[in-house]
Protein backbone atom coordinates (compact mmCIF):
# COMPACT_ATOMS: atom_id res chain seq x y z
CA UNK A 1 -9.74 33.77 46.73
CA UNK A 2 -13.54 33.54 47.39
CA UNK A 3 -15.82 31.11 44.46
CA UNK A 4 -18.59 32.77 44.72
CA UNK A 5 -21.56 30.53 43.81
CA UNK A 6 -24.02 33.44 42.36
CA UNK A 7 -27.07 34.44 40.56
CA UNK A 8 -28.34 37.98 40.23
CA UNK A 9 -31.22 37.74 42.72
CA UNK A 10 -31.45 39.88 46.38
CA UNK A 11 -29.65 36.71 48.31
CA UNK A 12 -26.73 36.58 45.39
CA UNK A 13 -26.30 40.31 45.51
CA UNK A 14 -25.97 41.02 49.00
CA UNK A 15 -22.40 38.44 48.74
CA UNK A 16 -21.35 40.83 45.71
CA UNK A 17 -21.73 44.16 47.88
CA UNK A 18 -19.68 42.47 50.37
CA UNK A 19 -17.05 41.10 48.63
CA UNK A 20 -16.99 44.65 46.67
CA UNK A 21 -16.60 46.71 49.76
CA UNK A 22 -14.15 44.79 51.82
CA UNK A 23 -12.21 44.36 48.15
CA UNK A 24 -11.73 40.26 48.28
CA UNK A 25 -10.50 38.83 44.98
CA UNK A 26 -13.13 36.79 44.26
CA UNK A 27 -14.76 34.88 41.11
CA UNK A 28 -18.29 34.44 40.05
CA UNK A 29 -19.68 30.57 38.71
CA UNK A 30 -22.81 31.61 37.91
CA UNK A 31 -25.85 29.20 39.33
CA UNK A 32 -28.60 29.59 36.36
CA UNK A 33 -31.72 28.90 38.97
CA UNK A 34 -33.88 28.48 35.81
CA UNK A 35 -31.89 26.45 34.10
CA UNK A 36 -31.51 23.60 37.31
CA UNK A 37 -27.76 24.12 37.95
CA UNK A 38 -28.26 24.08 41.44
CA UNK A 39 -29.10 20.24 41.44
CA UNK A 40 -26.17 19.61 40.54
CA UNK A 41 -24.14 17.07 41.84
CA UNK A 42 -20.87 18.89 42.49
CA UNK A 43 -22.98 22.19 43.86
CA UNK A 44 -25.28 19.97 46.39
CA UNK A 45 -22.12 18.81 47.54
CA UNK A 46 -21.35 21.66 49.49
CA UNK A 47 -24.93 23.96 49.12
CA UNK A 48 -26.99 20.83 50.28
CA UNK A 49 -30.40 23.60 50.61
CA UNK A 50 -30.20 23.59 46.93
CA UNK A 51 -29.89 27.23 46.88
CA UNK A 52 -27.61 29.75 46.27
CA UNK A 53 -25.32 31.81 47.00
CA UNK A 54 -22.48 29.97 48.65
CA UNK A 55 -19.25 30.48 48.32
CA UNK A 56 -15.53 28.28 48.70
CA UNK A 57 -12.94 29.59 50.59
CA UNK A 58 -9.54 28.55 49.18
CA UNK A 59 -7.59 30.42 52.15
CA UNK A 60 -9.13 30.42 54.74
CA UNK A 61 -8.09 32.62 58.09
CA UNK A 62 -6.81 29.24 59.56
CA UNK A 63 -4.81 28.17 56.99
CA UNK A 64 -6.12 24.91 56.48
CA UNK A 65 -7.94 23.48 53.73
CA UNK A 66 -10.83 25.06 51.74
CA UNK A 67 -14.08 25.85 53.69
CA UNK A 68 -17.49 26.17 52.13
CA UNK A 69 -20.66 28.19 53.24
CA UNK A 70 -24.01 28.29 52.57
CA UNK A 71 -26.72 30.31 53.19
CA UNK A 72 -26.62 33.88 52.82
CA UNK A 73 -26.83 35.47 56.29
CA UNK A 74 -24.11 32.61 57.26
CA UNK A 75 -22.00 33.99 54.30
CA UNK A 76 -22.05 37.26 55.46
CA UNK A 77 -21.35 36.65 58.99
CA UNK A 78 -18.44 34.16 58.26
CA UNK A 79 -16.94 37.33 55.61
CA UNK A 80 -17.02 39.94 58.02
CA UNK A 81 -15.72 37.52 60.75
CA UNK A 82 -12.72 36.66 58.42
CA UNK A 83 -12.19 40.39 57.36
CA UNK A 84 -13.25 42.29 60.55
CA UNK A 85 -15.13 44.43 58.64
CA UNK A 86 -18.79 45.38 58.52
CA UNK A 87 -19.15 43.63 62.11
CA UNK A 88 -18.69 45.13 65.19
CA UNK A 89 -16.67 43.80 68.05
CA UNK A 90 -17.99 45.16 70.57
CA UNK A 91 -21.03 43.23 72.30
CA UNK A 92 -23.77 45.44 72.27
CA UNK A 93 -23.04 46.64 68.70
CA UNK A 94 -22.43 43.20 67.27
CA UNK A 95 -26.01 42.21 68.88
CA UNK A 96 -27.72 44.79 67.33
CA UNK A 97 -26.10 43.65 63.82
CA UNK A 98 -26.60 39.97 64.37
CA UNK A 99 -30.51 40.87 65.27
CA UNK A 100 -31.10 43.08 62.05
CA UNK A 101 -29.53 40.12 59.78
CA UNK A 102 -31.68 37.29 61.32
CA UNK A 103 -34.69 39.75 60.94
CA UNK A 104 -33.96 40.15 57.22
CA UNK A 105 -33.07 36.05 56.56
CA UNK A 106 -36.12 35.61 59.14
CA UNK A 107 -38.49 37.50 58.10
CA UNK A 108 -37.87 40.82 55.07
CA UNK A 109 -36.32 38.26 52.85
CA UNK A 110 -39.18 35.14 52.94
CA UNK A 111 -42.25 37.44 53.27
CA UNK A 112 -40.40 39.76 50.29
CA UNK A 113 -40.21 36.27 48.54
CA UNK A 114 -43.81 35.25 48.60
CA UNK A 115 -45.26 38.48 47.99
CA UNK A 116 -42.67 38.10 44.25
CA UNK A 117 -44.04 34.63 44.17
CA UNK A 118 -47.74 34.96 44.52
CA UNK A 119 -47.90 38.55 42.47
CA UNK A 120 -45.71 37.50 39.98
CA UNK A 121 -45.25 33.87 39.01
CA UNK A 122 -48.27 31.82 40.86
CA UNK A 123 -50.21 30.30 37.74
CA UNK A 124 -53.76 30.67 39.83
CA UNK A 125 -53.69 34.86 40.94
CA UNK A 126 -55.19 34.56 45.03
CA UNK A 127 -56.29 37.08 46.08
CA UNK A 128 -56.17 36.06 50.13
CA UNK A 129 -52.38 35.06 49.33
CA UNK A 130 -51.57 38.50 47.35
CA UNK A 131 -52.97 40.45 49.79
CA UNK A 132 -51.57 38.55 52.77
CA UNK A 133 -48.13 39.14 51.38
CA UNK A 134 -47.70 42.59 50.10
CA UNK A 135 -49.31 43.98 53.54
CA UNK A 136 -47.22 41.77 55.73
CA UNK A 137 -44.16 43.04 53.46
CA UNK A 138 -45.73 46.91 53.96
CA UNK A 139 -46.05 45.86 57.70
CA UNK A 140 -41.68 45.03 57.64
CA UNK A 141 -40.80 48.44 55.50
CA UNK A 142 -42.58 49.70 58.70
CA UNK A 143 -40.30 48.50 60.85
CA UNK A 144 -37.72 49.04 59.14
CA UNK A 145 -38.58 52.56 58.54
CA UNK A 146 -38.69 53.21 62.27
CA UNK A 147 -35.60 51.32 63.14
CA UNK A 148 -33.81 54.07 60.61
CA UNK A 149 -35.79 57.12 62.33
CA UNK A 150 -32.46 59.08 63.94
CA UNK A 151 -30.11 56.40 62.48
CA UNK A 152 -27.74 56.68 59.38
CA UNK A 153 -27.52 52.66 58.63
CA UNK A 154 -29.90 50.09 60.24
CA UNK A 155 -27.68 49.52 62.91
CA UNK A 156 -26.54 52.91 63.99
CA UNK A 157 -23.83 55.30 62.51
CA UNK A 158 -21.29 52.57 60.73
CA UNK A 159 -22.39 50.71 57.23
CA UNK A 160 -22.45 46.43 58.41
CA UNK A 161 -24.06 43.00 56.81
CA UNK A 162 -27.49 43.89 58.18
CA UNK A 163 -27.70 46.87 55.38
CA UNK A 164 -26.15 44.97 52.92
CA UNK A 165 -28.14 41.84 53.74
CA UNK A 166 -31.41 44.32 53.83
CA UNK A 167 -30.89 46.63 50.68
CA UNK A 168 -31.25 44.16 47.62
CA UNK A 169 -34.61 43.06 49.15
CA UNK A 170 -35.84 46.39 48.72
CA UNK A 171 -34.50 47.47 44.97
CA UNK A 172 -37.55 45.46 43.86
CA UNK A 173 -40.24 47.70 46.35
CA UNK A 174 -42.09 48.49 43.14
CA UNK A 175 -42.93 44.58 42.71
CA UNK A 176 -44.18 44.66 45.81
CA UNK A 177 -46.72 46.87 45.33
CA UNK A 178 -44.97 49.21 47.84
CA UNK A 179 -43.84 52.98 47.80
CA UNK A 180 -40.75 53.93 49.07
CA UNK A 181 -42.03 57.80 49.85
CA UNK A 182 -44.37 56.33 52.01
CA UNK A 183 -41.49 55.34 54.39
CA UNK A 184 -38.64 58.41 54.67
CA UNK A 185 -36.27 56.99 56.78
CA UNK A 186 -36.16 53.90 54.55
CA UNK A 187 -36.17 55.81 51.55
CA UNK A 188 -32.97 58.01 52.42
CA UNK A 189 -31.14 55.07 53.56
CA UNK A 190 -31.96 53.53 50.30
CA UNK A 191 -30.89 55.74 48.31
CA UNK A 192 -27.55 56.13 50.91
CA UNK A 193 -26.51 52.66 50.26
CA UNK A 194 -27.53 52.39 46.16
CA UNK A 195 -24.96 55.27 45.66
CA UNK A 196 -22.05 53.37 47.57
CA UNK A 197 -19.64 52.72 45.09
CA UNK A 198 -19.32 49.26 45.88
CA UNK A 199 -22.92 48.78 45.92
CA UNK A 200 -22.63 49.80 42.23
CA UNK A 201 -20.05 47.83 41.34
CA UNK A 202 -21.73 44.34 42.73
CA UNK A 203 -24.98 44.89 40.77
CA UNK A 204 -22.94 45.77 37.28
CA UNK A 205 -20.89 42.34 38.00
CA UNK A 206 -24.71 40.85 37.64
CA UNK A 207 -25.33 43.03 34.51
CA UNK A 208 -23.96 39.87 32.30
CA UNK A 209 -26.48 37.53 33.18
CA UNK A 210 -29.82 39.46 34.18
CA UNK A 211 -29.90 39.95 30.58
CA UNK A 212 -31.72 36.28 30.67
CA UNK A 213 -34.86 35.48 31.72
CA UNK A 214 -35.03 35.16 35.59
CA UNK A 215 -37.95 32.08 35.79
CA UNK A 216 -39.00 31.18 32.26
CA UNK A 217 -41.89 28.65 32.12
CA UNK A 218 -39.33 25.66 32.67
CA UNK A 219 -37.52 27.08 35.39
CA UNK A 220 -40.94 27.64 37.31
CA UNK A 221 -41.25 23.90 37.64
CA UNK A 222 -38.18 23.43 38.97
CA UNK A 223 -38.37 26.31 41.28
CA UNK A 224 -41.51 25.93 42.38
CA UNK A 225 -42.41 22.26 42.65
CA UNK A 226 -39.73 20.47 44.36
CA UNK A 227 -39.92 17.86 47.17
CA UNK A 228 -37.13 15.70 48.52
CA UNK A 229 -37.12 13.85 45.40
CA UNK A 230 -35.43 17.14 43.81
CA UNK A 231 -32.24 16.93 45.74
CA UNK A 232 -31.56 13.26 45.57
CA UNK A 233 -28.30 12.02 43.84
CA UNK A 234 -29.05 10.89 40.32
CA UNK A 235 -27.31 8.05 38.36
């Protein structure tokens, strides 16, 4: 059984479309990001980042006690290493995988991330920072759109964690001021991977709680203003 440790945001879905497609029993504690409930005590015991997702392993492929992961691209790579699925074996492959998933953790995911931030929740709308962000996220559908040119996924001809770490960072395009018909490659592959059943599946198991409010006014000062203070124990 995997715990999933989740919230309905890119990072959270890409475990779900995992965990759908190689058909793990797993179950979802939901991490309300607004609410605080990942300063937790008992969560920063094990996703010491503060973030989510992470998940518990309660049988693991050794057979020894529980592991825990965090970090997303880590969470992926550990799954398909304990599944051998959606992860090549062979050493060219798997280095073309590995590269695409540390470019989307690296780079899609973070620049993505600002370009929400500073377009959508900054208090003080910059102009500089806006524009800084949405081109350098047009600059990475670029790349992306090129790496798909005469390729079915984003690492050749079989589906593996780079698409699925790379596809819920671009359901939101239209909040980042992009458009998908600008890039073709991209766009088929898009729509390739939102019609995978699995892929459906995963983002209905979110339905239940993107019904709330993502960041309300509270949760932007927890998101948004931490320091090292955040994370300390508390009595």
């Amino acid at each position: 059984m995997i715990e999933l440790y989740y919230w309905p945001t890119p990072n959270g879905h890409k475990i779900a479309m995992f965990l759908e497609e190689a058909e793990l029993d797993y179950r979802i504690h939901p991490v309300d990001i607004s609410a605080g409930d990942q300063f937790k005590p008992e969560f920063l015991a094990f996703s010491p980042n503060n973030r989510m997702p992470a998940i518990i392993d309660t049988s693991p492929a050794d057979g020894g006690e529980a592991i825990t992961v965090f970090e997303s691209g880590a969470i992926l790579q550990y799954l398909a290493e304990k599944t051998s699925k959606y992860l090549p074996t062979d050493l060219r492959q798997r280095k073309v995988v590995m590269e695409w998933l540390f470019w989307q953790v690296g780079g899609l995911g973070p620049m993505a991330g600002q370009n929400h931030h500073f377009s959508q929740y900054a208090p003080d709308k910059i102009p500089y920072a806006i524009d800084r962000y949405v081109n350098e996220t047009n600059r990475l559908y670029g790349v992306l759109d090129r790496q798909l040119q005469n390729r079915r996924f984003i690492a050749g001809e079989q589906y593996s964690i780079a698409d699925m770490a790379a596809y819920p960072w671009i359901v939101p395009w239209k909040r980042q001021q992009q458009t998908l018909e600008d890039f073709p490659n991209l766009q088929r592959w898009f729509n390739q991977v939102r019609e995978r059943p699995a892929t459906l599946r995963a983002y209905e198991k979110g339905e239940p709680y993107s019904s709330r409010p993502s960041v309300t006014e509270e949760g932007k000062k927890l998101l948004f203003g931490q320091t090292a203070q955040s994370i300390r124990p508390r009595s």
